[in-house]
N, C-alpha and C. Protein backbone atom coordinates (compact mmCIF):
# COMPACT_ATOMS: atom_id res chain seq x y z
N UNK A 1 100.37 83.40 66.85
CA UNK A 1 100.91 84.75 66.95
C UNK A 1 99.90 85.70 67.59
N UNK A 2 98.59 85.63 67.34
CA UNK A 2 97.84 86.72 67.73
C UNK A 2 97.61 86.08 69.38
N UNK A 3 97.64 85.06 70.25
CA UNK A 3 97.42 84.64 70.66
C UNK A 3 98.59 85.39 71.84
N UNK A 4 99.59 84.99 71.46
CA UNK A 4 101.02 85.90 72.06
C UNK A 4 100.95 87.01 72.12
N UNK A 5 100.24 87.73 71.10
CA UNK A 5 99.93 89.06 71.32
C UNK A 5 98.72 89.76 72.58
N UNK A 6 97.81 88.82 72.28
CA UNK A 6 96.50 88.79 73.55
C UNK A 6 97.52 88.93 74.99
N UNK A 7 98.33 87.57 75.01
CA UNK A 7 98.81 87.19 76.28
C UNK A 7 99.57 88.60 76.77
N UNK A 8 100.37 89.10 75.83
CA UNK A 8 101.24 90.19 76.16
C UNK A 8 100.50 91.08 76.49
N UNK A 9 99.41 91.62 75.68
CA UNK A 9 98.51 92.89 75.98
C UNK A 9 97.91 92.61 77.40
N UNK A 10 97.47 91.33 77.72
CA UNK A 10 96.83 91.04 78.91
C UNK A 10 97.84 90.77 80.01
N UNK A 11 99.40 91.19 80.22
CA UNK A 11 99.82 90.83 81.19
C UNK A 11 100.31 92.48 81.29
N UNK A 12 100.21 93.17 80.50
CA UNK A 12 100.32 94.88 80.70
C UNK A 12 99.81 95.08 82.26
N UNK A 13 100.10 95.43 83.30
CA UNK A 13 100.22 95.74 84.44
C UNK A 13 99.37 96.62 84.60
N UNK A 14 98.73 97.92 83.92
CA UNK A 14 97.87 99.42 83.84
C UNK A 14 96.70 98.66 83.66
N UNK A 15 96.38 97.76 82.46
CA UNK A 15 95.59 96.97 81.71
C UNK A 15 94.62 96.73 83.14
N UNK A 16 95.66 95.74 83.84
CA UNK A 16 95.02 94.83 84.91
C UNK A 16 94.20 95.99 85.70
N UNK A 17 95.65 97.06 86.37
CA UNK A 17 94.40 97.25 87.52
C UNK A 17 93.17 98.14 87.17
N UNK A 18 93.36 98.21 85.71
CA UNK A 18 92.18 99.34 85.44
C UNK A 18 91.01 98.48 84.83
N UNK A 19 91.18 97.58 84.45
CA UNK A 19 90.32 96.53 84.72
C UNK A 19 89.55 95.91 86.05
N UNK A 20 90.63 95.18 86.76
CA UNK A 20 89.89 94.64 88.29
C UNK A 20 89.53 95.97 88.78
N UNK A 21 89.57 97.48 88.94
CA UNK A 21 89.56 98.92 89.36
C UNK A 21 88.28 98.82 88.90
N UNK A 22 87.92 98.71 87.92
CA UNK A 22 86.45 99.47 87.05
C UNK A 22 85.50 97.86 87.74
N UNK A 23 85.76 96.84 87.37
CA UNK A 23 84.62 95.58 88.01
C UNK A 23 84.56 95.87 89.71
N UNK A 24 85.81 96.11 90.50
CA UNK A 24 85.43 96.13 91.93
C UNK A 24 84.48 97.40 92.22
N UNK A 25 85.11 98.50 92.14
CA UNK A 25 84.29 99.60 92.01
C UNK A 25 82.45 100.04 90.99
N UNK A 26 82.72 99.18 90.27
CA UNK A 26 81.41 99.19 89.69
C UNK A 26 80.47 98.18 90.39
N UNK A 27 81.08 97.40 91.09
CA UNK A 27 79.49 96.72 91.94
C UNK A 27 79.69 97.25 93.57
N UNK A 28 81.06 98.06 93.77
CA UNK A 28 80.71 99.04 95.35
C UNK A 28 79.68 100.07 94.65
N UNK A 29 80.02 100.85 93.69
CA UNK A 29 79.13 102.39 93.09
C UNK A 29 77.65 101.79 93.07
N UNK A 30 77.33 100.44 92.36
CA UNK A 30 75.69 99.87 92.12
C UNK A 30 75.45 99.66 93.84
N UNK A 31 76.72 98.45 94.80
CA UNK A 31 75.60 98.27 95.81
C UNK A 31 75.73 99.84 96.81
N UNK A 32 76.47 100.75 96.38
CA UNK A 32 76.01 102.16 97.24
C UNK A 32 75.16 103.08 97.24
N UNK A 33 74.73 103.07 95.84
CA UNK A 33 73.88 103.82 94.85
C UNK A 33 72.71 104.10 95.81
N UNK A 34 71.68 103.49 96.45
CA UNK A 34 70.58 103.81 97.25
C UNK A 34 71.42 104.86 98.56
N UNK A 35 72.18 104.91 98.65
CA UNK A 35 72.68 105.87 99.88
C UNK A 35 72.91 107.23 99.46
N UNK A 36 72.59 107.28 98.16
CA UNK A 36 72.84 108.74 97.74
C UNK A 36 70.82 109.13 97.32
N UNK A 37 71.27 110.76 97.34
CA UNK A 37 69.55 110.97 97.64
C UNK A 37 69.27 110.97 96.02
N UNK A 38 67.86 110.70 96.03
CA UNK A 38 67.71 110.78 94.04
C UNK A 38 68.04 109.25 93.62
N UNK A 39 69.20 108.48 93.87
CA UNK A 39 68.96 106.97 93.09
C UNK A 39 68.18 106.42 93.26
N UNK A 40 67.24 105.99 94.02
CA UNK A 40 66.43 105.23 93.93
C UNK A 40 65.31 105.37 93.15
N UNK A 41 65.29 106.51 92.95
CA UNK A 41 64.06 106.98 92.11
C UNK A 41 64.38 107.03 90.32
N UNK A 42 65.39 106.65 90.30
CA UNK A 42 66.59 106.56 89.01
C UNK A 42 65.74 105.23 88.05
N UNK A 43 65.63 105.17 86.56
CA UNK A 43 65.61 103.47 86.02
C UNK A 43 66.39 103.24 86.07
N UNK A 44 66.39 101.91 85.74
CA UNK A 44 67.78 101.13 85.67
C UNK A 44 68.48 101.70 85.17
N UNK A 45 68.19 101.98 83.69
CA UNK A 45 69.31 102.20 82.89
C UNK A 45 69.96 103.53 83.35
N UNK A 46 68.90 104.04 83.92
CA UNK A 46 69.63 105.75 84.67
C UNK A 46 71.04 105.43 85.71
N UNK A 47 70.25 104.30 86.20
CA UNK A 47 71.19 103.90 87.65
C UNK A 47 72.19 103.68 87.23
N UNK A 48 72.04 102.63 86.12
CA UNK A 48 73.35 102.07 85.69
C UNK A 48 74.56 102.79 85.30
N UNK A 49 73.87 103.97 83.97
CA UNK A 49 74.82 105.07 83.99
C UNK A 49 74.93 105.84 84.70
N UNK A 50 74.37 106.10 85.78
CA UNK A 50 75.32 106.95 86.72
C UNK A 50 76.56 106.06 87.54
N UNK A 51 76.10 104.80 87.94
CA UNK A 51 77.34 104.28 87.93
C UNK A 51 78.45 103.91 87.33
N UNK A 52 78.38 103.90 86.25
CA UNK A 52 79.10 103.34 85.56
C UNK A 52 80.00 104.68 84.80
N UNK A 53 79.48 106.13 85.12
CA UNK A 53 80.18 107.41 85.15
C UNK A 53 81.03 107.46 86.36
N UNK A 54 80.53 107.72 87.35
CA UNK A 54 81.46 107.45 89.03
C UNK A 54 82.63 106.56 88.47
N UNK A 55 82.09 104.88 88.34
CA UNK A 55 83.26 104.31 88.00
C UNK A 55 84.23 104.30 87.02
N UNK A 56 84.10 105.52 85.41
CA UNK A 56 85.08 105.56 85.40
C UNK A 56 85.84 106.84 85.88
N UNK A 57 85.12 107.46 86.38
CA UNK A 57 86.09 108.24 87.35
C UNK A 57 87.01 107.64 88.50
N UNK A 58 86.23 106.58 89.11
CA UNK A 58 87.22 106.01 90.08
C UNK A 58 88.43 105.11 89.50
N UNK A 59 88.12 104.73 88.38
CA UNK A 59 89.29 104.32 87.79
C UNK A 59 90.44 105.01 87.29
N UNK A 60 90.26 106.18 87.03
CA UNK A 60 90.79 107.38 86.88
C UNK A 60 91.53 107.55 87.73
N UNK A 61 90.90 107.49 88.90
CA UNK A 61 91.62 107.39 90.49
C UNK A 61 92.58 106.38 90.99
N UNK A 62 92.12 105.45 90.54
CA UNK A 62 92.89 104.51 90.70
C UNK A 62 93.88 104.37 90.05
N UNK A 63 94.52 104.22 88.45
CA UNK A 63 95.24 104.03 87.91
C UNK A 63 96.09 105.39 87.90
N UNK A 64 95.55 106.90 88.02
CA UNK A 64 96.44 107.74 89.11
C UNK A 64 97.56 107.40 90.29
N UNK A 65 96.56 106.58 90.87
CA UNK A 65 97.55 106.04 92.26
C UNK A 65 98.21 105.22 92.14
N UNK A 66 98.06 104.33 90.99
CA UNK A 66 98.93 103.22 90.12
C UNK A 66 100.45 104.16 89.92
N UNK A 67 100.16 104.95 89.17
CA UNK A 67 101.23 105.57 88.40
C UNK A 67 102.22 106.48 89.66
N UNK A 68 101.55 107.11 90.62
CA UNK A 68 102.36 107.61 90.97
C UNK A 68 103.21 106.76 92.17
N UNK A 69 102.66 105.77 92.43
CA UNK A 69 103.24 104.60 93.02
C UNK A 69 104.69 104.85 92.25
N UNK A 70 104.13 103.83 91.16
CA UNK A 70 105.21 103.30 90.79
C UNK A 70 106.09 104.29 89.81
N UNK A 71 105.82 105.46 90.16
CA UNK A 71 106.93 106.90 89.86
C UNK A 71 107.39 107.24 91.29
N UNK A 72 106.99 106.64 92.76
CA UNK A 72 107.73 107.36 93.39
C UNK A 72 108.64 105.75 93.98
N UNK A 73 108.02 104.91 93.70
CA UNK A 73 108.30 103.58 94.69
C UNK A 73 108.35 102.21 93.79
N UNK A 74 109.31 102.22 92.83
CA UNK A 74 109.35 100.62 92.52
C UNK A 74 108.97 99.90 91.22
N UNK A 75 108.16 101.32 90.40
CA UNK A 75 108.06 100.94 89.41
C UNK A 75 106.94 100.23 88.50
N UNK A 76 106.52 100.29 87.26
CA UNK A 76 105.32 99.95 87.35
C UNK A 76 104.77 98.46 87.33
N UNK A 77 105.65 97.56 87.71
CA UNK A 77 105.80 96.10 87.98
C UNK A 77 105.55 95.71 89.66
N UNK A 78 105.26 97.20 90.35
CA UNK A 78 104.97 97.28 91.70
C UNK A 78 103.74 95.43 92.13
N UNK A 79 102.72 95.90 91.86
CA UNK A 79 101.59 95.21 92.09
C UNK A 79 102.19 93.64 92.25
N UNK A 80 103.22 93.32 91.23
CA UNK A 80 103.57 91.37 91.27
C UNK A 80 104.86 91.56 92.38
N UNK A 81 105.04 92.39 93.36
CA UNK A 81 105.38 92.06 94.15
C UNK A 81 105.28 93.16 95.29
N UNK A 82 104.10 93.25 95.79
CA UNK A 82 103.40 94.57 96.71
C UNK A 82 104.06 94.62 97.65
N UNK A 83 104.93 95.52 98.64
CA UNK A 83 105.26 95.84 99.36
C UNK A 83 104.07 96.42 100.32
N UNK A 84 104.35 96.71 101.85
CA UNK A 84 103.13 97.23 102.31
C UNK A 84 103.27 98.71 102.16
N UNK A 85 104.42 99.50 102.01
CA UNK A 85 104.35 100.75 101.57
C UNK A 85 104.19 101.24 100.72
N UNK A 86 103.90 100.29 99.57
CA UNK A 86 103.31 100.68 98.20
C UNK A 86 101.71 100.48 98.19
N UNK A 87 101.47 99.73 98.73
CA UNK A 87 100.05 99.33 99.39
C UNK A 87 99.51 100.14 100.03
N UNK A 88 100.07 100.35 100.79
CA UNK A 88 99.32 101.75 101.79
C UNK A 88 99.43 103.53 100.89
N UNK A 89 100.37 103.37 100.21
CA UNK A 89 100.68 104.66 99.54
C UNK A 89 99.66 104.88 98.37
N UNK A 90 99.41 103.34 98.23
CA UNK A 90 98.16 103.56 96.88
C UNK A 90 96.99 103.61 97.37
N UNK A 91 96.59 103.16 98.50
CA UNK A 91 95.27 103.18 99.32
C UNK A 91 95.28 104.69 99.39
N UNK A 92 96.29 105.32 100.22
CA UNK A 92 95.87 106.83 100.99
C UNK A 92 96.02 107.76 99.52
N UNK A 93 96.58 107.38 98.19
CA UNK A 93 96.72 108.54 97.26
C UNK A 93 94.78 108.62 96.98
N UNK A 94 94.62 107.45 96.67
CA UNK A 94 92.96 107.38 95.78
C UNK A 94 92.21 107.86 97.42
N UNK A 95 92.61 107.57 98.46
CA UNK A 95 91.65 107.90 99.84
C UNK A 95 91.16 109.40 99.55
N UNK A 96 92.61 110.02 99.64
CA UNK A 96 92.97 111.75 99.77
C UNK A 96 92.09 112.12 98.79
N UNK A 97 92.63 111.90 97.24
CA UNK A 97 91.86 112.11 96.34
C UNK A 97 90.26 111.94 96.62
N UNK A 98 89.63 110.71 97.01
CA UNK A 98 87.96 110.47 97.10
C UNK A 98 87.31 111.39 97.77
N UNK A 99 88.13 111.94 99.41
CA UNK A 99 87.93 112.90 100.33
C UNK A 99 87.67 114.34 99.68
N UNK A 100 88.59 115.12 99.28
CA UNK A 100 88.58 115.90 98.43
C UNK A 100 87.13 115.73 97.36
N UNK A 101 86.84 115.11 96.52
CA UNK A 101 86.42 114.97 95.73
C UNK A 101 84.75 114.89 95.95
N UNK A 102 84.88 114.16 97.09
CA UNK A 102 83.69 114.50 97.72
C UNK A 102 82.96 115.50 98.58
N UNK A 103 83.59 115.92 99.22
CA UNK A 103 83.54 117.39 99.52
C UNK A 103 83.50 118.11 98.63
N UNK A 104 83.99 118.09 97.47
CA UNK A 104 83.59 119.61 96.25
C UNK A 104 82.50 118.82 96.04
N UNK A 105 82.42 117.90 95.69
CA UNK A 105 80.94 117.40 95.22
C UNK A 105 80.01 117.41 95.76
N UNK A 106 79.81 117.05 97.41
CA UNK A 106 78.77 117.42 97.84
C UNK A 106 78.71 119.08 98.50
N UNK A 107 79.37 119.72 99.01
CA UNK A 107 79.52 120.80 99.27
C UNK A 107 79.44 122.45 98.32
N UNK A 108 80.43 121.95 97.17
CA UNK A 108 80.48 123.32 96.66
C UNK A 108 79.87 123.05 95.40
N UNK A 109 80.25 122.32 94.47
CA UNK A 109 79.43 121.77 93.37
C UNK A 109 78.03 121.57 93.40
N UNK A 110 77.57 120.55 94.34
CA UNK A 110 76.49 120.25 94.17
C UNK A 110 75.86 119.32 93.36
N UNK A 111 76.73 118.69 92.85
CA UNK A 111 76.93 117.24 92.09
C UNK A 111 76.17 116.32 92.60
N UNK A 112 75.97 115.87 93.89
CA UNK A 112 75.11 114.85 94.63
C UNK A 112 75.02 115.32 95.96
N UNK A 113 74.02 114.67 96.65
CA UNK A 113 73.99 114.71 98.09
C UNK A 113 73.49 113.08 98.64
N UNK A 114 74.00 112.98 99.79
CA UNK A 114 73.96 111.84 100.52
C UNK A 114 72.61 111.87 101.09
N UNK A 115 71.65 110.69 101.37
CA UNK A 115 70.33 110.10 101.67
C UNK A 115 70.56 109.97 102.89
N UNK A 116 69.57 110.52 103.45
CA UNK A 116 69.75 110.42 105.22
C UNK A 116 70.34 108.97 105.64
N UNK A 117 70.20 107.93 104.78
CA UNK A 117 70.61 106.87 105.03
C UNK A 117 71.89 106.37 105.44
N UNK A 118 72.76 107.18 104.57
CA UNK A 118 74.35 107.18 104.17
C UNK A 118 74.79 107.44 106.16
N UNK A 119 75.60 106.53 106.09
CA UNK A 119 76.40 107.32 107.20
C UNK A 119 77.37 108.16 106.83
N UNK A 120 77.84 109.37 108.17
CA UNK A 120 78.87 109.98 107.38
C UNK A 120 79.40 110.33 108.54
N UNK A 121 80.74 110.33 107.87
CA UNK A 121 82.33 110.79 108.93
C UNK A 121 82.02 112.04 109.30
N UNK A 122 81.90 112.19 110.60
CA UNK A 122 81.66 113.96 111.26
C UNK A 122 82.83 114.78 111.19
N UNK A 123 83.85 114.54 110.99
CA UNK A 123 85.12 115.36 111.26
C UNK A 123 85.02 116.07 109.89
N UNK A 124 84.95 114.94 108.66
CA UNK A 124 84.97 114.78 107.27
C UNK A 124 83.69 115.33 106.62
N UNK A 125 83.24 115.10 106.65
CA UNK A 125 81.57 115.55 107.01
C UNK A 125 81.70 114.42 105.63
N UNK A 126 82.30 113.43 105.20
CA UNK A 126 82.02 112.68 103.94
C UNK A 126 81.76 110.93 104.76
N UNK A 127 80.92 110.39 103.09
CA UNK A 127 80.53 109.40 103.47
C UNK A 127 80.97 108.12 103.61
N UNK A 128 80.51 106.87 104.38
CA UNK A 128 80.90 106.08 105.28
C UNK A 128 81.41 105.45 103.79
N UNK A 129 80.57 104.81 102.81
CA UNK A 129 80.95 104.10 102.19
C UNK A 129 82.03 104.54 101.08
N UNK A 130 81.60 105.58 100.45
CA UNK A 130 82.83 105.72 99.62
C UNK A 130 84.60 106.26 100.78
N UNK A 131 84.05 106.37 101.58
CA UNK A 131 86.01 106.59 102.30
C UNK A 131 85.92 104.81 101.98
N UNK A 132 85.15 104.26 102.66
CA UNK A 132 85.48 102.63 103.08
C UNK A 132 85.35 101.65 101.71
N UNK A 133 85.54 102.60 100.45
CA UNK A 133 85.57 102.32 99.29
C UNK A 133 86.85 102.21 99.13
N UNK A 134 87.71 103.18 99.07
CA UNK A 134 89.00 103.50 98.89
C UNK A 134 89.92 103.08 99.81
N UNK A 135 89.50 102.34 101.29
CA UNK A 135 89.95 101.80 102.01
C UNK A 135 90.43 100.33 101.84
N UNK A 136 88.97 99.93 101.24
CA UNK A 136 89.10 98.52 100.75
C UNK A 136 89.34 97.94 99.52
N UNK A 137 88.94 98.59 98.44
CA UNK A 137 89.15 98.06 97.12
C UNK A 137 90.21 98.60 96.72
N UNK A 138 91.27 99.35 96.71
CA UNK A 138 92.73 99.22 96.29
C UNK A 138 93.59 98.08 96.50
N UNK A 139 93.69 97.95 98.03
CA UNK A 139 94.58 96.49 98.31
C UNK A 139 94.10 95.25 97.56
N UNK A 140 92.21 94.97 97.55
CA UNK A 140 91.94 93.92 96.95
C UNK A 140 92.38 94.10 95.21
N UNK A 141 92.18 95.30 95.24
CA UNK A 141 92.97 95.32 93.69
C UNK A 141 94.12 94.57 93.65
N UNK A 142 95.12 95.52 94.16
CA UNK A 142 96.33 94.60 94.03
C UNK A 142 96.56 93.16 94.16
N UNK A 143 95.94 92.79 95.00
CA UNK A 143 95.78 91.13 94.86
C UNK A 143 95.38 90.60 93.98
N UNK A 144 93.91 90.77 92.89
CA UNK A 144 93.74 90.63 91.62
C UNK A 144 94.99 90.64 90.92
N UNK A 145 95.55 91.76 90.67
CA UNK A 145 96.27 91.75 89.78
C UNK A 145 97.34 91.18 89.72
N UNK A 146 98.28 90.74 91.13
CA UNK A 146 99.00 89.92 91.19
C UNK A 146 98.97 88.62 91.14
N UNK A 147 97.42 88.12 91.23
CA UNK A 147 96.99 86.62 91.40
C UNK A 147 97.04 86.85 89.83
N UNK A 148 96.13 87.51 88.89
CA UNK A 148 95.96 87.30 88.16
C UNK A 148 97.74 87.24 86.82
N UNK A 149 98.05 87.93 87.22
CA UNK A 149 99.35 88.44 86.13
C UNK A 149 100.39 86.89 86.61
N UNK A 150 100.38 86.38 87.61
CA UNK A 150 101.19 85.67 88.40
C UNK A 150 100.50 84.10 87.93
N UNK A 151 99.08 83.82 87.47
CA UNK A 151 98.31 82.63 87.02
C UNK A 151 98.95 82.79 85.53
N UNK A 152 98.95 84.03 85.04
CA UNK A 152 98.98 83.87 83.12
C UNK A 152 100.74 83.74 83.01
N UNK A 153 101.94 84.13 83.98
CA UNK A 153 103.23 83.85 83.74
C UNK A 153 103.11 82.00 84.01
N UNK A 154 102.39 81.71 84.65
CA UNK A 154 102.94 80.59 85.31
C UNK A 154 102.10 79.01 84.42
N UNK A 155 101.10 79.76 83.42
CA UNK A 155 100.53 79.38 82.43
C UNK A 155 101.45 79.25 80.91
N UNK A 156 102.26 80.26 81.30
CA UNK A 156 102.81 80.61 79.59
C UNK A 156 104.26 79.81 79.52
């Protein structure tokens, strides 16, 4: 019985991507971390929690773009069978959002600034890796979660 219960809690759809969301994004936030000015000079354990704050903000972000997906397009069973317009709609919600977010942050806030190192989008004036964060780790999300939710039906 508790076992059925695990399985059920673990095939929860939110569960997944805010899970694979927080592991993909938590080793982009660690391997980006030197591109921002001030980490390197961070301890570990400093480093760590500052990443591991970012990421759950980006999960935040992410499971945002989860939801409104599947409030405008299909539902929240979206992910076990991705369409590319749900795919792309969840990429550009968390994109828009990161853009934004970074710009108050580096601009008006003052939250962080980028290490001469960082490349950065001139139009955007934001940086190379986190846009190409939100570019790339949503879709691979979704694949997680469909490989994964799609291994435990086909198990049970």
């Amino acid at each position: 019985m508790r076992n059925n219960r695990l399985l059920t809690a673990l095939n929860v759809i939110e569960l997944n991507v805010a899970i694979f969301g927080f592991l993909l994004n938590f080793i982009w936030e660690i391997l980006q971390g030197g591109l921002y000015l001030g980490f390197n000079e961070l301890s570990y354990k400093e480093g760590v929690k500052y990443c591991a704050q970012a990421t759950f903000a980006d999960t935040g972000i992410i499971l945002a773009s989860f939801w409104l997906v599947a409030w405008f397009d299909g539902g929240r069973n979206w992910p076990l069978r991705p369409g590319a317009k749900q795919v792309v709609g969840f990429t550009l919600i968390g994109l828009i959002a990161t853009i934004v977010l970074e710009i108050l942050s580096t601009h008006v806030w003052d939250r962080w600034s980028y290490s001469k190192s960082m490349p950065v989008i001139p139009i955007l004036d934001v940086g190379m890796t986190p846009f190409l964060q939100w570019v790339l780790l949503p879709p691979l999300t979704v694949w997680f979660v469909r490989r994964q939710v799609s291994q435990r039906d086909k198990a049970v």
